[in-house]
Protein backbone atom coordinates (compact mmCIF):
# COMPACT_ATOMS: atom_id res chain seq x y z
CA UNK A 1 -2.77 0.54 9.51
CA UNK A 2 -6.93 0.98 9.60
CA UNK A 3 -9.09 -0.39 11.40
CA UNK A 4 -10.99 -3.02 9.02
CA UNK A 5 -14.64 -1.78 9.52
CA UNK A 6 -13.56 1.77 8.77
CA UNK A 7 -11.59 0.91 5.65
CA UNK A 8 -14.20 -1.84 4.48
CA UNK A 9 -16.56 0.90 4.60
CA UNK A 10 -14.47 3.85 2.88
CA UNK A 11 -13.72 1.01 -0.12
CA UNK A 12 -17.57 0.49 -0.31
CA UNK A 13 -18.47 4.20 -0.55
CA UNK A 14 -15.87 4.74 -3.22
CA UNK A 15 -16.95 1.90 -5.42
CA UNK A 16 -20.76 3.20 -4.86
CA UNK A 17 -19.41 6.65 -5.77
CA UNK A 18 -16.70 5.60 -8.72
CA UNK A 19 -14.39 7.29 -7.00
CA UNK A 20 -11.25 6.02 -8.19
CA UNK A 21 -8.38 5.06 -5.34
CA UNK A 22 -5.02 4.07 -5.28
CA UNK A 23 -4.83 2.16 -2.73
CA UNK A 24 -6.06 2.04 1.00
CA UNK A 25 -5.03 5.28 1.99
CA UNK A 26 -6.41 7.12 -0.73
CA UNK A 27 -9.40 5.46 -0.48
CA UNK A 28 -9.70 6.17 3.31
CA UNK A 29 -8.98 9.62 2.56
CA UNK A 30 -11.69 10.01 -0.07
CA UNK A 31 -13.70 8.58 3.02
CA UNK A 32 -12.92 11.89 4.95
CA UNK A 33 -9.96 9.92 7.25
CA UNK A 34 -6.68 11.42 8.50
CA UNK A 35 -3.88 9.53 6.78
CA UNK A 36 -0.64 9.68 8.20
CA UNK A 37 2.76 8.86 6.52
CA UNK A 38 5.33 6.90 8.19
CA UNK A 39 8.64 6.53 7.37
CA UNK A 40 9.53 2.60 7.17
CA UNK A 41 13.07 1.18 5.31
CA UNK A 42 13.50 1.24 1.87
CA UNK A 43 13.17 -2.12 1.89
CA UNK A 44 9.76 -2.40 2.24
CA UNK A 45 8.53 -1.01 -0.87
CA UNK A 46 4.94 -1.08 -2.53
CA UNK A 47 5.30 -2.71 -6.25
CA UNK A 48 2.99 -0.70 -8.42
CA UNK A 49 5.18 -0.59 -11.55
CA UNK A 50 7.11 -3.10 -13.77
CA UNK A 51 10.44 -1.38 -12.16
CA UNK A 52 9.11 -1.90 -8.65
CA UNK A 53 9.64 -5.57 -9.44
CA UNK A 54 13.23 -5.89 -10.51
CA UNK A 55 13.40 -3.97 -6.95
CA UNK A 56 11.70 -6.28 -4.94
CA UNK A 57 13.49 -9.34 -7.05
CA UNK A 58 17.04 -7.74 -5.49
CA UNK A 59 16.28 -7.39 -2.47
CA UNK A 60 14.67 -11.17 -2.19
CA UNK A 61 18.19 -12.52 -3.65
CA UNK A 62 20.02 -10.21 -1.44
CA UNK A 63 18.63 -11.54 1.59
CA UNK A 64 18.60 -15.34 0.23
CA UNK A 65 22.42 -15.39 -0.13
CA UNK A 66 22.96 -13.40 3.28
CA UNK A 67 20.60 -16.89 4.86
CA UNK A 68 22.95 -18.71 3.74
């Protein structure tokens, strides 16, 4: 997680630079930040490809039928 005024501000430098990011992280980096990995579940998954979808779309009716 970032703090909002530091990653508003590393999002603003890369569009005023075209400098291309990812997503936060990389754009925080390109901002001269530490970024840290954390290890979460595979569950919680970033969908950044068509694939990532049919993914997310399991685990959603997995946990619907365990609900009920």
């Amino acid at each position: 997680m970032f703090r909002w005024s530091e990653l508003s501000s590393a999002l603003e430098q890369a569009l005023d630079k075209g400098v291309p990011v990812t997503d936060e992280a990389s754009a925080m980096e390109q901002a001269g930040y530490d970024v840290q990995v954390v290890e979460g579940p595979a569950c919680n998954l970033k969908v950044t490809v068509p694939d990532d979808l049919r993914v997310a779309e399991y685990y959603l009716k997995t946990w619907a039928v365990k609900r009920t």
